[in-house]
Protein backbone atom coordinates (compact mmCIF):
# COMPACT_ATOMS: atom_id res chain seq x y z
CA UNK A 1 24.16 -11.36 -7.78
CA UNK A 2 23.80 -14.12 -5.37
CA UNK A 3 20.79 -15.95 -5.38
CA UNK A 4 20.15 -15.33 -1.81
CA UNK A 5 19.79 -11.77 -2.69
CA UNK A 6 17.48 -12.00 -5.21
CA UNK A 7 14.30 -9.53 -4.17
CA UNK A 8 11.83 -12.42 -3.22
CA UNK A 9 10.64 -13.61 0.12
CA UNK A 10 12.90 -15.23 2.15
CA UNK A 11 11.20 -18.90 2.02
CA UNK A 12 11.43 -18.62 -1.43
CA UNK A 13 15.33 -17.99 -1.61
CA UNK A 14 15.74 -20.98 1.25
CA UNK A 15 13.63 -23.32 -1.02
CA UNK A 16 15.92 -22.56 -3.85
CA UNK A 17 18.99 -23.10 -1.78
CA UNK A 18 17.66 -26.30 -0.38
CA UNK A 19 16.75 -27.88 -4.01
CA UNK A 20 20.42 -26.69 -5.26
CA UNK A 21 19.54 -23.81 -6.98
CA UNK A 22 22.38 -21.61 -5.67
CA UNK A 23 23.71 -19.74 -8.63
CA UNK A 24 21.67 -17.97 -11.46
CA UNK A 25 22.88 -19.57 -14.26
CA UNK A 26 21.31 -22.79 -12.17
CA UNK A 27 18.05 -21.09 -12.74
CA UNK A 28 18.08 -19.91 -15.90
CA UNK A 29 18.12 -23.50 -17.52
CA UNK A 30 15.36 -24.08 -15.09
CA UNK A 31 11.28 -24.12 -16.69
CA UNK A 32 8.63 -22.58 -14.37
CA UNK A 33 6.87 -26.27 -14.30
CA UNK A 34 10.57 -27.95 -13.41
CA UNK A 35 10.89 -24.82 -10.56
CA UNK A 36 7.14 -25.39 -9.33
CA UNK A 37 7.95 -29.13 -8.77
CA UNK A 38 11.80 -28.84 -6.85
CA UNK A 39 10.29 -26.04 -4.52
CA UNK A 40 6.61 -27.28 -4.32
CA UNK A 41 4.73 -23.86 -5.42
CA UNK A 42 2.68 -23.00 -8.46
CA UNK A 43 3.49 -22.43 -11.36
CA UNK A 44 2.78 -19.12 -11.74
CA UNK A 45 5.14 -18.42 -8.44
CA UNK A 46 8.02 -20.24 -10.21
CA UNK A 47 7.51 -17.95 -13.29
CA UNK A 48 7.69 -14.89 -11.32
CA UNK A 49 11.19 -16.36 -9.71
CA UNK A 50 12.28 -16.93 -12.96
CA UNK A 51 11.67 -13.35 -14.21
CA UNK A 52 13.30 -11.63 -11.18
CA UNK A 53 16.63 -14.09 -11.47
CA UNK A 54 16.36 -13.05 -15.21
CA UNK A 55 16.65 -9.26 -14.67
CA UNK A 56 19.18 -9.77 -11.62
CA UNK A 57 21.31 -11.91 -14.31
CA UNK A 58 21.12 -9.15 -16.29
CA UNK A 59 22.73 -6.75 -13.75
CA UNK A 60 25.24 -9.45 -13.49
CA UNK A 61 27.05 -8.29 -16.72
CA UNK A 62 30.78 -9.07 -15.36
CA UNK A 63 33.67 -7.52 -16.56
CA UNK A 64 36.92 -9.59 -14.83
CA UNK A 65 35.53 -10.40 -11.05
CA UNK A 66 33.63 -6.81 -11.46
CA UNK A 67 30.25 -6.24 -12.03
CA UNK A 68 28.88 -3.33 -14.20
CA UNK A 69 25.41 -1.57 -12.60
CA UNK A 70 24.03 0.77 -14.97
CA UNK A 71 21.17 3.05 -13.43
CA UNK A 72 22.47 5.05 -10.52
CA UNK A 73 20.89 7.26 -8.31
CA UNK A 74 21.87 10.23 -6.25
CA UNK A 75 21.02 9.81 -3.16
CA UNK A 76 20.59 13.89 -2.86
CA UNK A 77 17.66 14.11 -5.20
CA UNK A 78 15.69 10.17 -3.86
CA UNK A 79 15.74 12.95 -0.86
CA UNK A 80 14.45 15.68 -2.48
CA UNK A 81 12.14 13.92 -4.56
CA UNK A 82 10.56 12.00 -1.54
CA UNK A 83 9.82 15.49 0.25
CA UNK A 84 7.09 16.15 -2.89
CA UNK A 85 5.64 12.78 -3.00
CA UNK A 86 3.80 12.35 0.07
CA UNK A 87 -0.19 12.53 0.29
CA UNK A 88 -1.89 13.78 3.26
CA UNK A 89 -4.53 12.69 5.90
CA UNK A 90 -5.74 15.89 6.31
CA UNK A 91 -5.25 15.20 10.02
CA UNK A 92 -2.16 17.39 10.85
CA UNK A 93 -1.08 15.19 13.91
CA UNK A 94 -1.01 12.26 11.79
CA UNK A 95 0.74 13.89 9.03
CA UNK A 96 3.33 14.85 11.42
CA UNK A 97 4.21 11.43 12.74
CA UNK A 98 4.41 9.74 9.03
CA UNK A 99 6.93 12.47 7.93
CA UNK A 100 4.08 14.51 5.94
CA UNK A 101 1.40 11.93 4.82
CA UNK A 102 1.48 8.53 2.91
CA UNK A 103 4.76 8.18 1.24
CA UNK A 104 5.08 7.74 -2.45
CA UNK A 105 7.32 4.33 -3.45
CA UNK A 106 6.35 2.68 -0.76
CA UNK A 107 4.06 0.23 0.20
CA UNK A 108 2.50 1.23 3.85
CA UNK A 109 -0.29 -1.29 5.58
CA UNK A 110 -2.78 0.12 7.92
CA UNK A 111 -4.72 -2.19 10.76
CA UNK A 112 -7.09 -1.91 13.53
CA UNK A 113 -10.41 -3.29 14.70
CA UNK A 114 -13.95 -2.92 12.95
CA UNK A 115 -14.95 0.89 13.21
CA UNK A 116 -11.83 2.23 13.69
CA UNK A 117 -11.80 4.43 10.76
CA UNK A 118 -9.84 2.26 8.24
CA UNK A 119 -11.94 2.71 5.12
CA UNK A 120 -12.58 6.27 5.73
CA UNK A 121 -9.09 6.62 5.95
CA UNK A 122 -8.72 4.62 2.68
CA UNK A 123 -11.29 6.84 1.06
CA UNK A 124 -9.15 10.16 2.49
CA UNK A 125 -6.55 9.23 0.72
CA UNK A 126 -8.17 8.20 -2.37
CA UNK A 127 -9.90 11.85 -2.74
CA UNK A 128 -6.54 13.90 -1.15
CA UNK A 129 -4.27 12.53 -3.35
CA UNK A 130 -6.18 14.92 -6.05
CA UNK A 131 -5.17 17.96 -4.66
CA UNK A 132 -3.76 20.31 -7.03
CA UNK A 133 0.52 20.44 -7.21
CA UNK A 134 0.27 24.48 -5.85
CA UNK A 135 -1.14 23.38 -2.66
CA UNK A 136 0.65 20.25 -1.65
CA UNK A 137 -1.15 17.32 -3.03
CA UNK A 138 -0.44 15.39 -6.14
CA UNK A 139 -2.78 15.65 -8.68
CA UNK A 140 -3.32 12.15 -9.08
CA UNK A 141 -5.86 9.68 -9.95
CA UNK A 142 -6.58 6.70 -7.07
CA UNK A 143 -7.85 2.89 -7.47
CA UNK A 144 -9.72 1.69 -5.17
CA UNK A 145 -10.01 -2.30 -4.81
CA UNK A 146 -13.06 -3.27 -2.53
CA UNK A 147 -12.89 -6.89 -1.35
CA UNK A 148 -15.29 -6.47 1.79
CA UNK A 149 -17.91 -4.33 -0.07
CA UNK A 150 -17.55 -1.64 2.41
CA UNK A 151 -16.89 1.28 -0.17
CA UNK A 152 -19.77 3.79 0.19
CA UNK A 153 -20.17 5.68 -2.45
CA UNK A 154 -22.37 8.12 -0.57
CA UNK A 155 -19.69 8.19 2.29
CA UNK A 156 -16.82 9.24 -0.61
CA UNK A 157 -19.01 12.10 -1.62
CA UNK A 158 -19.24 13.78 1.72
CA UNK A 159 -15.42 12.96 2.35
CA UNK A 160 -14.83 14.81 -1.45
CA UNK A 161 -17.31 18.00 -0.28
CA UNK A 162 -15.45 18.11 3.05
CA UNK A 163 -11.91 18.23 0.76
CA UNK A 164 -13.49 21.10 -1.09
CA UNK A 165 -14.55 22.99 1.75
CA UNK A 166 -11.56 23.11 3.50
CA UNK A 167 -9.11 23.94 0.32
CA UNK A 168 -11.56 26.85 -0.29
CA UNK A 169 -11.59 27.66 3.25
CA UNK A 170 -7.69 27.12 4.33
CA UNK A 171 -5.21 28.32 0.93
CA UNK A 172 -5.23 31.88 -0.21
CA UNK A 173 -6.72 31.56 -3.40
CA UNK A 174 -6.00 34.23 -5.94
CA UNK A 175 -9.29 35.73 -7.74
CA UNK A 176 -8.81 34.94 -11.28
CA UNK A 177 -7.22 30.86 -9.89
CA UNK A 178 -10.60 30.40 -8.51
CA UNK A 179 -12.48 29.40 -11.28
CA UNK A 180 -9.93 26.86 -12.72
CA UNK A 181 -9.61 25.60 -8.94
CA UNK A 182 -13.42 25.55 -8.70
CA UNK A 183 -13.35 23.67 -11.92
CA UNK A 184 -10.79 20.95 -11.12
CA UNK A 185 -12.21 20.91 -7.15
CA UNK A 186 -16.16 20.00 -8.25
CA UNK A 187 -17.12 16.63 -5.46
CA UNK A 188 -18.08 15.30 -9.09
CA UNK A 189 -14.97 15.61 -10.75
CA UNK A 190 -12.89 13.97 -7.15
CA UNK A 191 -15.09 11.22 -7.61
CA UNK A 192 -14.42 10.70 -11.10
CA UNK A 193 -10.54 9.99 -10.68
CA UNK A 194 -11.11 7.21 -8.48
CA UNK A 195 -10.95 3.84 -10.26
CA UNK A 196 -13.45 1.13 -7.96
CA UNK A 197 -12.63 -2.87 -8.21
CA UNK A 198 -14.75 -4.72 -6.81
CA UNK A 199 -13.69 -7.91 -5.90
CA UNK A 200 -15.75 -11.07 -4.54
CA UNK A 201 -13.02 -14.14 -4.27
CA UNK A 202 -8.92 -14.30 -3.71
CA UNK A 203 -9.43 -15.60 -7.41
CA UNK A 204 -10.56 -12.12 -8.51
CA UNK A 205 -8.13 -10.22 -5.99
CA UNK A 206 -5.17 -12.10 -7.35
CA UNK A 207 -6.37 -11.51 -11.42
CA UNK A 208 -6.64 -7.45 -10.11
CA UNK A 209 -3.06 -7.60 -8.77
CA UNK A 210 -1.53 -9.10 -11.80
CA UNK A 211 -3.73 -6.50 -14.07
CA UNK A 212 -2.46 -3.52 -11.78
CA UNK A 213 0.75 -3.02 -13.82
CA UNK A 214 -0.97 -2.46 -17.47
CA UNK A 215 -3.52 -0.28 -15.79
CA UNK A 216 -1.51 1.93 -14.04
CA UNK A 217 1.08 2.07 -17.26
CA UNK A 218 -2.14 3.22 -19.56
CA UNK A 219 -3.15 5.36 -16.26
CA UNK A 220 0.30 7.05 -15.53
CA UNK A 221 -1.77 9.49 -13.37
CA UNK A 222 -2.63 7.67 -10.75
CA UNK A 223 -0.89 8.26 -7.47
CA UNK A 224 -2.34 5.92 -5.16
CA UNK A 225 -3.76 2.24 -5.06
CA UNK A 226 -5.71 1.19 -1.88
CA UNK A 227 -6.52 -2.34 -1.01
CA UNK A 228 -10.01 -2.34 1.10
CA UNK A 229 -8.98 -5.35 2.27
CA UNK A 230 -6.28 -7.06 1.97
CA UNK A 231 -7.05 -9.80 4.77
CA UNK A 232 -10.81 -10.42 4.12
CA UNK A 233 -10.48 -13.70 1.08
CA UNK A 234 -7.49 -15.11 2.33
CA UNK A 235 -8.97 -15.13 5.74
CA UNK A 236 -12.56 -16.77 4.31
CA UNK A 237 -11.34 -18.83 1.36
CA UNK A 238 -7.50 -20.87 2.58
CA UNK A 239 -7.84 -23.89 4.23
CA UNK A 240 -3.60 -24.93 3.08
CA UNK A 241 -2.00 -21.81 4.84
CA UNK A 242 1.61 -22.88 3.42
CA UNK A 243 -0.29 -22.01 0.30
CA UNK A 244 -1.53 -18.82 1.23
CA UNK A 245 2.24 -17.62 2.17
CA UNK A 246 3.55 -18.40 -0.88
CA UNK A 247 0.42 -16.64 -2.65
CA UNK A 248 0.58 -13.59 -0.38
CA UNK A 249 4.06 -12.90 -0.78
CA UNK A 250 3.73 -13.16 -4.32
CA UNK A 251 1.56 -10.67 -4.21
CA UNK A 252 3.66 -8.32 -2.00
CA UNK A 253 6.25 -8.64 -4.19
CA UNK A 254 3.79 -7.00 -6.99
CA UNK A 255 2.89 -4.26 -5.00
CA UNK A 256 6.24 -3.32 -3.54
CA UNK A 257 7.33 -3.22 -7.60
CA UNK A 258 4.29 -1.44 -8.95
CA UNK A 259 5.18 1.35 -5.82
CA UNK A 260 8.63 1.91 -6.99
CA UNK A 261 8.16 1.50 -10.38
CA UNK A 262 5.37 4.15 -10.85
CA UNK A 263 6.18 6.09 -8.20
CA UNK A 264 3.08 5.87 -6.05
CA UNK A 265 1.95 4.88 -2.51
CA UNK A 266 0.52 1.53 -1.91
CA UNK A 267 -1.59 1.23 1.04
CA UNK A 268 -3.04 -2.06 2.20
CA UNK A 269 -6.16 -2.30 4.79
CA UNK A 270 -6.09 -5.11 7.34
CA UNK A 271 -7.87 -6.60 9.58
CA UNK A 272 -7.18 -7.89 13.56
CA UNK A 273 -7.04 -11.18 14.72
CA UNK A 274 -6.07 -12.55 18.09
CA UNK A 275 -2.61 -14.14 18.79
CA UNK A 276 -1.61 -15.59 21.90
CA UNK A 277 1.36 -14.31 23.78
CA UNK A 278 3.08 -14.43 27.25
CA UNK A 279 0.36 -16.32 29.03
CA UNK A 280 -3.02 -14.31 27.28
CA UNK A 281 -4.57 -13.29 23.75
CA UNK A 282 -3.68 -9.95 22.49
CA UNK A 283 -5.00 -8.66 19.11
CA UNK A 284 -2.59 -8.44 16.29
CA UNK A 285 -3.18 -7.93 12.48
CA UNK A 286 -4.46 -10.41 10.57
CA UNK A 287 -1.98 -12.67 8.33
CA UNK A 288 0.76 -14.07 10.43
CA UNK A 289 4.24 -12.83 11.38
CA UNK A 290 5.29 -13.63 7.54
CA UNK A 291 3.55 -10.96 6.42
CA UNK A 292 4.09 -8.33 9.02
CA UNK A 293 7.52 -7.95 6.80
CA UNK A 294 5.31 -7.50 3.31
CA UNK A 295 4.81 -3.96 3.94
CA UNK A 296 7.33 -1.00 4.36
CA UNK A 297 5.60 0.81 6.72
CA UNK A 298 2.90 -0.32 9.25
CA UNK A 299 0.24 1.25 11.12
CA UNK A 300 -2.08 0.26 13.69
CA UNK A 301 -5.49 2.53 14.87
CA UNK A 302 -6.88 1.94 17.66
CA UNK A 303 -9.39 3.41 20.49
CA UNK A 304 -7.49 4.84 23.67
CA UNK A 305 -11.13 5.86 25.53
CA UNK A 306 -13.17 7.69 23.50
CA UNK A 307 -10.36 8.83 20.99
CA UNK A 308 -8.84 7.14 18.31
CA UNK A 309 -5.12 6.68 17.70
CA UNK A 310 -2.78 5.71 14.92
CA UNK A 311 0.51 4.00 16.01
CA UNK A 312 3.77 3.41 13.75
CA UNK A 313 4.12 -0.19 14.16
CA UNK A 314 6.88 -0.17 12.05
CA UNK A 315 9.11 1.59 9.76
CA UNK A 316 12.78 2.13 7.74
CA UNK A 317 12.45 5.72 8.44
CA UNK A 318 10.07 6.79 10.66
CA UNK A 319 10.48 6.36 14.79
CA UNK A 320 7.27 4.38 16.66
CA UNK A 321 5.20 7.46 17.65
CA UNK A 322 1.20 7.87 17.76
CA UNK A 323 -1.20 10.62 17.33
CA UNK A 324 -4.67 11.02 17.98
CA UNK A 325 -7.43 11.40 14.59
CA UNK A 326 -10.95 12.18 14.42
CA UNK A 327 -13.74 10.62 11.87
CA UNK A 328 -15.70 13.54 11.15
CA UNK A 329 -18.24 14.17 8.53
CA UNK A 330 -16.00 15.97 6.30
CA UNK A 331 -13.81 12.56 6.91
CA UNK A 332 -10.39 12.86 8.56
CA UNK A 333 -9.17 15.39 10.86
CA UNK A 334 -7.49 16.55 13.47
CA UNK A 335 -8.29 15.13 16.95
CA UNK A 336 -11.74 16.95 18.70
CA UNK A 337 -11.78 16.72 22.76
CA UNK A 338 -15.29 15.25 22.53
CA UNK A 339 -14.59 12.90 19.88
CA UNK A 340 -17.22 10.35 20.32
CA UNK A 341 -17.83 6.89 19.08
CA UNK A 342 -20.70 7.87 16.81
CA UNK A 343 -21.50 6.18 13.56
CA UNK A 344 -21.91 8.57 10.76
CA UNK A 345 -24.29 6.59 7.76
């Protein structure tokens, strides 16, 4: 495995290049504090190098001028098993342009301006993702990490009533399923399965990050980890912004991992900034072009009149398409003619 292949951001693997390290055998006689100095990053970014050149070395196992990869997949059944792993808006529209919902694996980021709908979205998905298996959701627990303090607890109650309401309402339930779907479907119960972080400082949001991997291994249930938001310390808090690249993309590199490892969707909130272009300022999301590329899928909301819209900004799989969305009580749904801008709490 060459090292400009190894699985980290691309500055990293031209940093290593540039201070010789072109070969891993070249980094594995290499200390984190030796790395940190040659490529001018922290410490703890040169031990996570280290630890991803370790496993690709082990992959390396060479047999003559041929290397032996253990661990295979068919390529039939990643299909297969991503057609069961997706978690839905409970808007249909929207469903329908992200292939069926939030994928599974993968780590999707979500932007727009204030008001939008991003944290009720974030909230959706933290409640739908506990749908039982029989009628299309997961079954899953969700963690919710809160940097802006914009969770409302009240707000996630209403969202878990309106999930209720329309299972009850919408699937064909058989008399003697009610009670154990009744059971497993109390607002209390929704609420229950999701985990809340709250987190004050890019200190705190980077200690979460890092803790996400032993929580979700003792939590194997959980499904879905939303980021409420991603942008707001590193916005408030960086001064060096080289610093907060190489930060940030360590941290990408943990989520994009802890998706693929466990098998569960990733979704980052994100806020808008303004960048200048062609001659004017246009609103972007917030972070810089480096990190448009730390997600797998991106998608921006925004107001066209009266009516919100989510676009696909960008995606391996999915074409650019939009579809209008409603914030209703109940949370979510499908697009209303007289949608208004009306603020619900």
């Amino acid at each position: 495995m060459e090292v400009m292949r190894l699985p980290i951001s691309v500055s990293q693997r031209k940093k290593l290049v540039s201070a010789g390290y072109t070969s891993l055998s070249a980094l594995s006689s290499a200390s984190p504090s030796d790395l940190a100095r040659d490529l001018e990053i922290s410490e703890v970014a040169a031990h996570e190098i280290l630890k991803v050149a370790s496993h690709g070395s082990r992959l390396d196992k060479s047999d003559g001028n041929k290397a032996i990869l253990t661990g295979a997949q068919n390529a039939w059944d990643m299909y297969k098993e991503d057609l069961h792993t997706r978690i839905t808006t409970s808007c249909t529209d929207l469903d329908n342009i992200l292939g069926g919902g939030i994928s599974c694996k993968e780590v999707t980021e979500i932007g727009g301006v204030p008001g939008i709908g991003k944290t009720q979205l974030g909230i959706q998905l933290a409640v739908n993702v506990q749908i039982p298996v029989q009628y299309g959701g997961l079954e899953g627990k969700a963690v919710y990490i809160d940097t802006e303090g914009s969770f409302m607890v009240e707000r996630a109650l209403q969202i878990a009533e309106g999930c209720v309401e329309d299972m009850m309402e919408n699937n064909n339930i058989r008399p003697r399923d009610l009670q154990v779907i009744q059971d497993k479907l109390q607002p209390k119960s929704l609420l229950a399965n999701i985990f809340y972080f709250r987190i004050c400082s890019y200190t705190e949001q980077i200690g979460v990050v890092n803790y996400l991997e032993k929580f979700v291994s003792e939590h194997k249930d959980v499904k879905i980890v939303v980021i409420d938001s991603i942008t707001f310390h590193f916005r408030q808090d960086f001064e060096d912004l080289a610093l907060r690249t190489r930060v940030l993309g360590g941290i990408a590199l943990k989520l994009m991992k802890l998706a693929h490892n466990f098998n569960l969707a990733v979704v980052l909130l994100n806020q808008v900034t303004t960048k200048y272009a062609e001659g004017s300022y246009q609103l972007t999301l917030a972070l810089g072009d480096t990190w448009a590329h730390a997600s797998t899928n991106r998608v921006i909301l925004y107001w066209n009149g009266n009516e919100r819209y989510a676009y696909i900004d960008k995606s391996p799989s999915l074409p650019s398409a939009s579809a209008p969305y409603s914030v209703t009580v109940k949370g979510i749904r499908n697009s209303a003619s007289n949608c208004k801008r009306i603020k619900l709490m």
